[in-house]
PDB file of N, CA and C in Angstrom:
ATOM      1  N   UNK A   1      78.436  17.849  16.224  1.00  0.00           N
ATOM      2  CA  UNK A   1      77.809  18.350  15.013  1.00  0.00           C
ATOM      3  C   UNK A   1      78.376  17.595  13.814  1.00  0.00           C
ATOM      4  N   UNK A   2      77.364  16.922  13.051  1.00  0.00           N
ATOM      5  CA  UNK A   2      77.814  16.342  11.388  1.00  0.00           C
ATOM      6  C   UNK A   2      77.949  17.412  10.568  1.00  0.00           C
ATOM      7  N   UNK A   3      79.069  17.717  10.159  1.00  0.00           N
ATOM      8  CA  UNK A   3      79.458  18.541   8.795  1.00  0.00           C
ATOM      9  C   UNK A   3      79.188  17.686   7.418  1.00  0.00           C
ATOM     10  N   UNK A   4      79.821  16.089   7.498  1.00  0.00           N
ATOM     11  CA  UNK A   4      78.639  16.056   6.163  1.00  0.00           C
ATOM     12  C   UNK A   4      78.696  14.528   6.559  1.00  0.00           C
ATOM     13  N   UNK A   5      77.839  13.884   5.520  1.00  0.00           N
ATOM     14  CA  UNK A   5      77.918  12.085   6.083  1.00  0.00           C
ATOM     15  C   UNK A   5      77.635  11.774   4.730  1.00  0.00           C
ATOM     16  N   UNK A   6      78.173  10.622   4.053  1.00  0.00           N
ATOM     17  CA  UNK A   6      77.898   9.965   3.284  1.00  0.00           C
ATOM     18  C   UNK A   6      78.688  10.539   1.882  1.00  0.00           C
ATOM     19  N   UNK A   7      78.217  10.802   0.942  1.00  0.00           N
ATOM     20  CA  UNK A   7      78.785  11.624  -0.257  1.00  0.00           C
ATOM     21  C   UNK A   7      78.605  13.169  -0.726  1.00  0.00           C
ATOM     22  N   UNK A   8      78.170  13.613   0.493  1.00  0.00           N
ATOM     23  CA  UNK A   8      77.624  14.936   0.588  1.00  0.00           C
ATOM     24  C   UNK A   8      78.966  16.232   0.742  1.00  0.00           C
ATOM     25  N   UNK A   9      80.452  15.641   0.869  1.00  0.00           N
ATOM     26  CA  UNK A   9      80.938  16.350   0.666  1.00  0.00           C
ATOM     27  C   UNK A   9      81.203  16.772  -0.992  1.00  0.00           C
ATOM     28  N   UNK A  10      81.490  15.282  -1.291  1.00  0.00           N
ATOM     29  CA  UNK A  10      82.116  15.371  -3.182  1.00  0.00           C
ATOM     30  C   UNK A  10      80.455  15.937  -3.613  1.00  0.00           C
ATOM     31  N   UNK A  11      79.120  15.708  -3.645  1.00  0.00           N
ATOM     32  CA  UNK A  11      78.304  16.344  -4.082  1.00  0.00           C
ATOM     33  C   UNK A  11      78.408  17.549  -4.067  1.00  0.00           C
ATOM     34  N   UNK A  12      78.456  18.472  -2.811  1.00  0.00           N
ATOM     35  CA  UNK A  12      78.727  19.544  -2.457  1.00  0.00           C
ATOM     36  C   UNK A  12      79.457  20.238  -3.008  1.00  0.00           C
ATOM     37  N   UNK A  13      81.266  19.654  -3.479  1.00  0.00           N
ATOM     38  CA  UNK A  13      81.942  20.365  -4.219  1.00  0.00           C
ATOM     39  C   UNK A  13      81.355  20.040  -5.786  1.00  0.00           C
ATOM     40  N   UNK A  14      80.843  18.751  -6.205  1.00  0.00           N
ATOM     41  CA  UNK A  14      80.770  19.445  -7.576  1.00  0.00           C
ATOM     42  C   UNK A  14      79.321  20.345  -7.887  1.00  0.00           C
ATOM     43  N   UNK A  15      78.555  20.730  -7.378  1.00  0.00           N
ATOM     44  CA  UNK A  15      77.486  21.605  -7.634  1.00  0.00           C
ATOM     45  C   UNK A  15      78.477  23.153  -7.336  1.00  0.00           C
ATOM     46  N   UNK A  16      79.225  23.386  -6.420  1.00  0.00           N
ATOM     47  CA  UNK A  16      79.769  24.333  -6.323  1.00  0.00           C
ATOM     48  C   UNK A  16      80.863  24.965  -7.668  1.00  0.00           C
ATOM     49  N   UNK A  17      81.683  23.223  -7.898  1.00  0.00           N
ATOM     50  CA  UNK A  17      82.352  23.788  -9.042  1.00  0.00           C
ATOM     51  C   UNK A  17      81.319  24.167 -10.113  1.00  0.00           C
ATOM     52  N   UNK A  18      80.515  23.467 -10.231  1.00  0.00           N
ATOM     53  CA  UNK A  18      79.837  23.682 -11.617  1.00  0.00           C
ATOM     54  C   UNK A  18      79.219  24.855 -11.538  1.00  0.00           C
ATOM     55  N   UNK A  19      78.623  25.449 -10.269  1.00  0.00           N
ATOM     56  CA  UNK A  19      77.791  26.702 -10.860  1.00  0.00           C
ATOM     57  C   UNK A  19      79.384  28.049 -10.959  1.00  0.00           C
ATOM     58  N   UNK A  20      80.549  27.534  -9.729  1.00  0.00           N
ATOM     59  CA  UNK A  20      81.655  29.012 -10.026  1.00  0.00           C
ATOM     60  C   UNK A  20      81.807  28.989 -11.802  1.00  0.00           C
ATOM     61  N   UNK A  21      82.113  27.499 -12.143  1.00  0.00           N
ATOM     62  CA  UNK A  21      82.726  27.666 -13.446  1.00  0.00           C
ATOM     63  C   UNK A  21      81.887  28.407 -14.380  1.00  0.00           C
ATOM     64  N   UNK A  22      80.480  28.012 -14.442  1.00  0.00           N
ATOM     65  CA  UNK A  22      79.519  28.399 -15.721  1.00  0.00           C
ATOM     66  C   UNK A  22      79.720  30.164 -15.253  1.00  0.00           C
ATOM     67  N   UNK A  23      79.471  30.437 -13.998  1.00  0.00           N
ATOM     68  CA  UNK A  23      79.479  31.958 -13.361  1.00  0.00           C
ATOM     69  C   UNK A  23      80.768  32.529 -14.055  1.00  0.00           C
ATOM     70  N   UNK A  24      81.711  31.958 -14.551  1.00  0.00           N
ATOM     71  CA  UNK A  24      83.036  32.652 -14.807  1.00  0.00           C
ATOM     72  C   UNK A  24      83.058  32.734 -16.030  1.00  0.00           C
ATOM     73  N   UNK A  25      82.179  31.611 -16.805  1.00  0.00           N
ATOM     74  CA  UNK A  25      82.281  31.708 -18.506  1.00  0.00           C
ATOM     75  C   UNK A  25      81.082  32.543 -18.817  1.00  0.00           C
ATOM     76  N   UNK A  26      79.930  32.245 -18.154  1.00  0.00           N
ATOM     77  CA  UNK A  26      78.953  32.843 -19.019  1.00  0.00           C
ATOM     78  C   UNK A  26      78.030  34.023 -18.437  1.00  0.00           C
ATOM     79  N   UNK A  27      78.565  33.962 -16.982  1.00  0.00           N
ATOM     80  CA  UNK A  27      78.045  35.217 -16.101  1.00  0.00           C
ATOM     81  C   UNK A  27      76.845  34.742 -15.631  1.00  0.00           C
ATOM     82  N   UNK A  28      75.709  35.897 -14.997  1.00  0.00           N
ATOM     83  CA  UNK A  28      74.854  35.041 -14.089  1.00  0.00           C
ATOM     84  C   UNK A  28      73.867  34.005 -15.060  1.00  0.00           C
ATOM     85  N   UNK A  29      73.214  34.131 -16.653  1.00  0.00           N
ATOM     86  CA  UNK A  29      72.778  33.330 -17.234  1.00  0.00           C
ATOM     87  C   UNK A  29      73.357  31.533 -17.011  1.00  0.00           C
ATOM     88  N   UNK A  30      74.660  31.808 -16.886  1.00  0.00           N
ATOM     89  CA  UNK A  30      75.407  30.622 -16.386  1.00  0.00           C
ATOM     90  C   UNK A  30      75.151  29.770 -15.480  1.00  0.00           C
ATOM     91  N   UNK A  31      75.086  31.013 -14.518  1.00  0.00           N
ATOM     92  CA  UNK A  31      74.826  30.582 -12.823  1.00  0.00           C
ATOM     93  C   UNK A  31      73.401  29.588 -12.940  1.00  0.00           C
ATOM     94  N   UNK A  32      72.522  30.078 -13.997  1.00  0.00           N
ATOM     95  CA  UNK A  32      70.549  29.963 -13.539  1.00  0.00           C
ATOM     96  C   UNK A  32      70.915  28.632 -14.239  1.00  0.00           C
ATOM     97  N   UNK A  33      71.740  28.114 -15.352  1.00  0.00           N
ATOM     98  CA  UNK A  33      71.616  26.872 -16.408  1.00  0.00           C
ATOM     99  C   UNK A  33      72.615  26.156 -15.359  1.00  0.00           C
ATOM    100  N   UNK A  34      73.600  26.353 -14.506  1.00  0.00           N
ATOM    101  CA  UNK A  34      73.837  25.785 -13.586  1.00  0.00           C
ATOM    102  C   UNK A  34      73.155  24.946 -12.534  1.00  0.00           C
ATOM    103  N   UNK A  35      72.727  25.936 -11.752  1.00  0.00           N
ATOM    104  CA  UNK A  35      71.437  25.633 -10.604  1.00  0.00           C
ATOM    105  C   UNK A  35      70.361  24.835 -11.108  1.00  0.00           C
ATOM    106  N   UNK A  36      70.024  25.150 -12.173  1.00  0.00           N
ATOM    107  CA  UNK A  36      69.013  24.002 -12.874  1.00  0.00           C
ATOM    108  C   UNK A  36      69.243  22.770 -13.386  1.00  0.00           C
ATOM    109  N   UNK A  37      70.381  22.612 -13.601  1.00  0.00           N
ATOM    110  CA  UNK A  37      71.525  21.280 -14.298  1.00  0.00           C
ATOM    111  C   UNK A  37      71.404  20.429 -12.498  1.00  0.00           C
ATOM    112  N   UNK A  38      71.701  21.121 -11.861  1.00  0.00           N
ATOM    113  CA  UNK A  38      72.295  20.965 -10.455  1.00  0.00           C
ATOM    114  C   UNK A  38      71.075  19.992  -9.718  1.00  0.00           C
ATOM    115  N   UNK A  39      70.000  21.008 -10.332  1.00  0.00           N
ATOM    116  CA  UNK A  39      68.670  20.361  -9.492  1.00  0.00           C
ATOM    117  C   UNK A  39      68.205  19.151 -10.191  1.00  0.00           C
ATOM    118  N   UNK A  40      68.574  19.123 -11.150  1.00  0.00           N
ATOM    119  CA  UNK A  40      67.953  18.120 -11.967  1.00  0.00           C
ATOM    120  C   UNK A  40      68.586  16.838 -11.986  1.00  0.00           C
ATOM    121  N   UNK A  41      70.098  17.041 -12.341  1.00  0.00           N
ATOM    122  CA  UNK A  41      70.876  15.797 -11.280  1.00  0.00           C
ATOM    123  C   UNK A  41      70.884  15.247 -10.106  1.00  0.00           C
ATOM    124  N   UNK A  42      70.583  16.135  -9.101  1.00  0.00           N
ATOM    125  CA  UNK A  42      69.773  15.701  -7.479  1.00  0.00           C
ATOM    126  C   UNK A  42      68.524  15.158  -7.569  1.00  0.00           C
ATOM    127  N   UNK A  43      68.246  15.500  -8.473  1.00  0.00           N
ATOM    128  CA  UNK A  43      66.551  14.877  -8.755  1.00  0.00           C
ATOM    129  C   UNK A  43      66.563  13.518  -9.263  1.00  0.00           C
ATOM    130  N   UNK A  44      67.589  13.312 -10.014  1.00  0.00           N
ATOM    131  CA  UNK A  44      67.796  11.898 -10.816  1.00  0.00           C
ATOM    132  C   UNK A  44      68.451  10.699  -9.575  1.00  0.00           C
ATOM    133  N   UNK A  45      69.486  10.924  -9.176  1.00  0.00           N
ATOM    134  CA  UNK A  45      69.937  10.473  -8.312  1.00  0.00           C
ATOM    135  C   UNK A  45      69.409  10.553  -6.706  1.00  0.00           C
ATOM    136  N   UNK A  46      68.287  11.351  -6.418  1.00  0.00           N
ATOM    137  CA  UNK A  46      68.081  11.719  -5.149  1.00  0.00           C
ATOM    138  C   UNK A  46      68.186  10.097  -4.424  1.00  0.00           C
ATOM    139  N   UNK A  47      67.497   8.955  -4.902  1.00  0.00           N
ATOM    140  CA  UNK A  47      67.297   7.355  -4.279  1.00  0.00           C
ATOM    141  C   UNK A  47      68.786   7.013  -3.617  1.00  0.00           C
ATOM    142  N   UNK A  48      69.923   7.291  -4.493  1.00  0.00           N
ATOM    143  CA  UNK A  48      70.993   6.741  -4.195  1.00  0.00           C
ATOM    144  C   UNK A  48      71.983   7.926  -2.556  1.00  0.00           C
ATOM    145  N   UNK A  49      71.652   9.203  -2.828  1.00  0.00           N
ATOM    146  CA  UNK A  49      71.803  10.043  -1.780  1.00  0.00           C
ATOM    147  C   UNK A  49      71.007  10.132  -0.153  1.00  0.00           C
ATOM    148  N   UNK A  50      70.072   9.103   0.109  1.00  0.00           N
ATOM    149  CA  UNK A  50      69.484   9.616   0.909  1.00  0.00           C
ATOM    150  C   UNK A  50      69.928   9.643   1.938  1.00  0.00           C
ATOM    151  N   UNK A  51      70.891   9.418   2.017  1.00  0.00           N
ATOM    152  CA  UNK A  51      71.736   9.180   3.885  1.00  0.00           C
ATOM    153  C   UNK A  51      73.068  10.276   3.802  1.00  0.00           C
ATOM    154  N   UNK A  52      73.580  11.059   2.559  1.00  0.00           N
ATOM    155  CA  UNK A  52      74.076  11.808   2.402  1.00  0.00           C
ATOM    156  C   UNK A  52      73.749  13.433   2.946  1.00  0.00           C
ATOM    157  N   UNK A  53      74.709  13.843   3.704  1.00  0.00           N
ATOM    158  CA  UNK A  53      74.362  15.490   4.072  1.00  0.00           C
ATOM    159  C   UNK A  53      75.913  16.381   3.779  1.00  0.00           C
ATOM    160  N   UNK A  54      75.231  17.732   4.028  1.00  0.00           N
ATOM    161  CA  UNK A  54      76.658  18.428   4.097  1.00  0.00           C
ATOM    162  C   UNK A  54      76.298  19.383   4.899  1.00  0.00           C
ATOM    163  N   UNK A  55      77.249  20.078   5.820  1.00  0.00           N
ATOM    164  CA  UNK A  55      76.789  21.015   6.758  1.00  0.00           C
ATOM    165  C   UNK A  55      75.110  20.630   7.253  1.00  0.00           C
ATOM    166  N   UNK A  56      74.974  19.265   7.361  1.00  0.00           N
ATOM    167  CA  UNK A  56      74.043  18.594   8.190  1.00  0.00           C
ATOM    168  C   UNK A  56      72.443  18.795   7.921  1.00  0.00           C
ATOM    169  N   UNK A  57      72.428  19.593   6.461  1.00  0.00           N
ATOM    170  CA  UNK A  57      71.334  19.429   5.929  1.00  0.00           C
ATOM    171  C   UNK A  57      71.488  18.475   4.506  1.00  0.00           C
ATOM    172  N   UNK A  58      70.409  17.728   4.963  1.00  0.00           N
ATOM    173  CA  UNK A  58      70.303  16.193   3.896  1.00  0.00           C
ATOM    174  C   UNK A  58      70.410  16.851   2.524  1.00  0.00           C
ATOM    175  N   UNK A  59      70.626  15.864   1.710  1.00  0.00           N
ATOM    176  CA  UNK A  59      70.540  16.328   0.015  1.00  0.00           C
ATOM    177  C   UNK A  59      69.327  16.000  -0.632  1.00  0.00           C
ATOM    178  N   UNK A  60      68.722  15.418   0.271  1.00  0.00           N
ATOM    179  CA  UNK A  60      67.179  15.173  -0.176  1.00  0.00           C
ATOM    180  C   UNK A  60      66.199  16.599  -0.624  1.00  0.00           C
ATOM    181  N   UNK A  61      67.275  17.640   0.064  1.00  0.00           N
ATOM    182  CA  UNK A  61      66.299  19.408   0.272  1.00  0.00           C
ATOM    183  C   UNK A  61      67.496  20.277  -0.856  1.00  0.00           C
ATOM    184  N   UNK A  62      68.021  19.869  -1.042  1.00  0.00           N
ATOM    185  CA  UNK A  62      68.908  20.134  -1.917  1.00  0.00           C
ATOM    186  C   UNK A  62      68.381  20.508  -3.565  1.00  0.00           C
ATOM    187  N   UNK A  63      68.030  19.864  -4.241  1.00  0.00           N
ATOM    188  CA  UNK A  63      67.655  20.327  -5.519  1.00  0.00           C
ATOM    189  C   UNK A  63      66.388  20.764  -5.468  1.00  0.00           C
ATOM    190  N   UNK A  64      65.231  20.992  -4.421  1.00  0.00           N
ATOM    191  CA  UNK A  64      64.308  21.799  -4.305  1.00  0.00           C
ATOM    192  C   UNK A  64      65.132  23.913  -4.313  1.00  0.00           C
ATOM    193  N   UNK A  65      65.812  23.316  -3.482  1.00  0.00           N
ATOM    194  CA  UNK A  65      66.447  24.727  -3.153  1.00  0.00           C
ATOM    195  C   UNK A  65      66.989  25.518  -4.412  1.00  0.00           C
ATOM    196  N   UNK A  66      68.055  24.182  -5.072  1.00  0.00           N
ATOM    197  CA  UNK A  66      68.650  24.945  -6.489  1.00  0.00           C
ATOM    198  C   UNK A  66      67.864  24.942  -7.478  1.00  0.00           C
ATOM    199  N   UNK A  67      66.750  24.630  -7.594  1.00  0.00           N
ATOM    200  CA  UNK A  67      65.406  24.750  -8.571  1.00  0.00           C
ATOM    201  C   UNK A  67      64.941  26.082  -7.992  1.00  0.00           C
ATOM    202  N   UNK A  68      64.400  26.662  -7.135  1.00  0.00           N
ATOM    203  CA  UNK A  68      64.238  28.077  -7.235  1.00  0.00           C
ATOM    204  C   UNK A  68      65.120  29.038  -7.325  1.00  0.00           C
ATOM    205  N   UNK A  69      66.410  28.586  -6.731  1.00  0.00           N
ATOM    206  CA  UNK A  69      67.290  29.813  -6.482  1.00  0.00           C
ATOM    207  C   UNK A  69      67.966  30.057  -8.137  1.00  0.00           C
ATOM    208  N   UNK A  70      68.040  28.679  -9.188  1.00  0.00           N
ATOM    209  CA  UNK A  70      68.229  28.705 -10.406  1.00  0.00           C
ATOM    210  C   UNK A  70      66.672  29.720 -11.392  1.00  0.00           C
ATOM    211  N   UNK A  71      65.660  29.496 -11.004  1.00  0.00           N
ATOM    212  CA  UNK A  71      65.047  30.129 -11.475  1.00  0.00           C
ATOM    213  C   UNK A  71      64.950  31.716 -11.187  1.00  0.00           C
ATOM    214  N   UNK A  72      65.063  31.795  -9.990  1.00  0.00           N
ATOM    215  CA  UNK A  72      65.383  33.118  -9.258  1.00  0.00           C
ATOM    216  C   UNK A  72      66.375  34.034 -10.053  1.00  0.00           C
ATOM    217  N   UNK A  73      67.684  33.561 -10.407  1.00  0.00           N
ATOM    218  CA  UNK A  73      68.118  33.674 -10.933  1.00  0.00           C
ATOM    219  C   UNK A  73      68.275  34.162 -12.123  1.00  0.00           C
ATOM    220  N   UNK A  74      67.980  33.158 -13.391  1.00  0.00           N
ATOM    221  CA  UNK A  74      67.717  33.345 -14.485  1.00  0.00           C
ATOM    222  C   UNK A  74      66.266  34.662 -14.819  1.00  0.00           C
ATOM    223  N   UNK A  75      65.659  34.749 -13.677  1.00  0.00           N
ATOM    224  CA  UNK A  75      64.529  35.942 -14.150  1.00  0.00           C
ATOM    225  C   UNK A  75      64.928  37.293 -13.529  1.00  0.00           C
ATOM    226  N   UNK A  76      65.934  37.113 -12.093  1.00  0.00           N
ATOM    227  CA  UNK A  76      66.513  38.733 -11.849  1.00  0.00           C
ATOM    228  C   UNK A  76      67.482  38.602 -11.768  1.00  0.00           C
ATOM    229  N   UNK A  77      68.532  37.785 -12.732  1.00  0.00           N
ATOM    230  CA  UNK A  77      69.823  38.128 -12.379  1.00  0.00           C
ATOM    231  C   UNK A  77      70.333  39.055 -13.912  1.00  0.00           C
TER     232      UNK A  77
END
């Protein structure tokens, strides 16, 4: 089993730091301007990630995911 390949671990931790930190300063509003920061940087860079995974799902599915779960968010959190 691949746990991660390519740069998908350091990606991994900084989307994580970035949404704990905003979650600790600004509460869940934080979290949603997080997840959306998050997706939008995966979105910019997705060309240079494509051979990158973590826990063996690609990062290519990655800022689809934090684009809803950021919107999700920001409307019931």
């Amino acid at each position: 089993m691949v746990w991660w390949r390519g740069n998908g671990l350091w990606i991994g931790l900084l989307v994580a730091a970035g949404i704990a930190s905003a979650n600790k300063c600004l509460g869940p509003i934080g979290v949603a301007i997080a997840c959306l920061a998050s997706a939008a940087i995966l979105f910019g860079v997705r060309g240079s990630l494509e051979d990158s995974s973590l826990f063996s799902i690609p990062t290519r599915f990655w800022w689809p995911v934090l684009l809803v779960l950021g919107i999700l968010v920001l409307f019931k959190g």
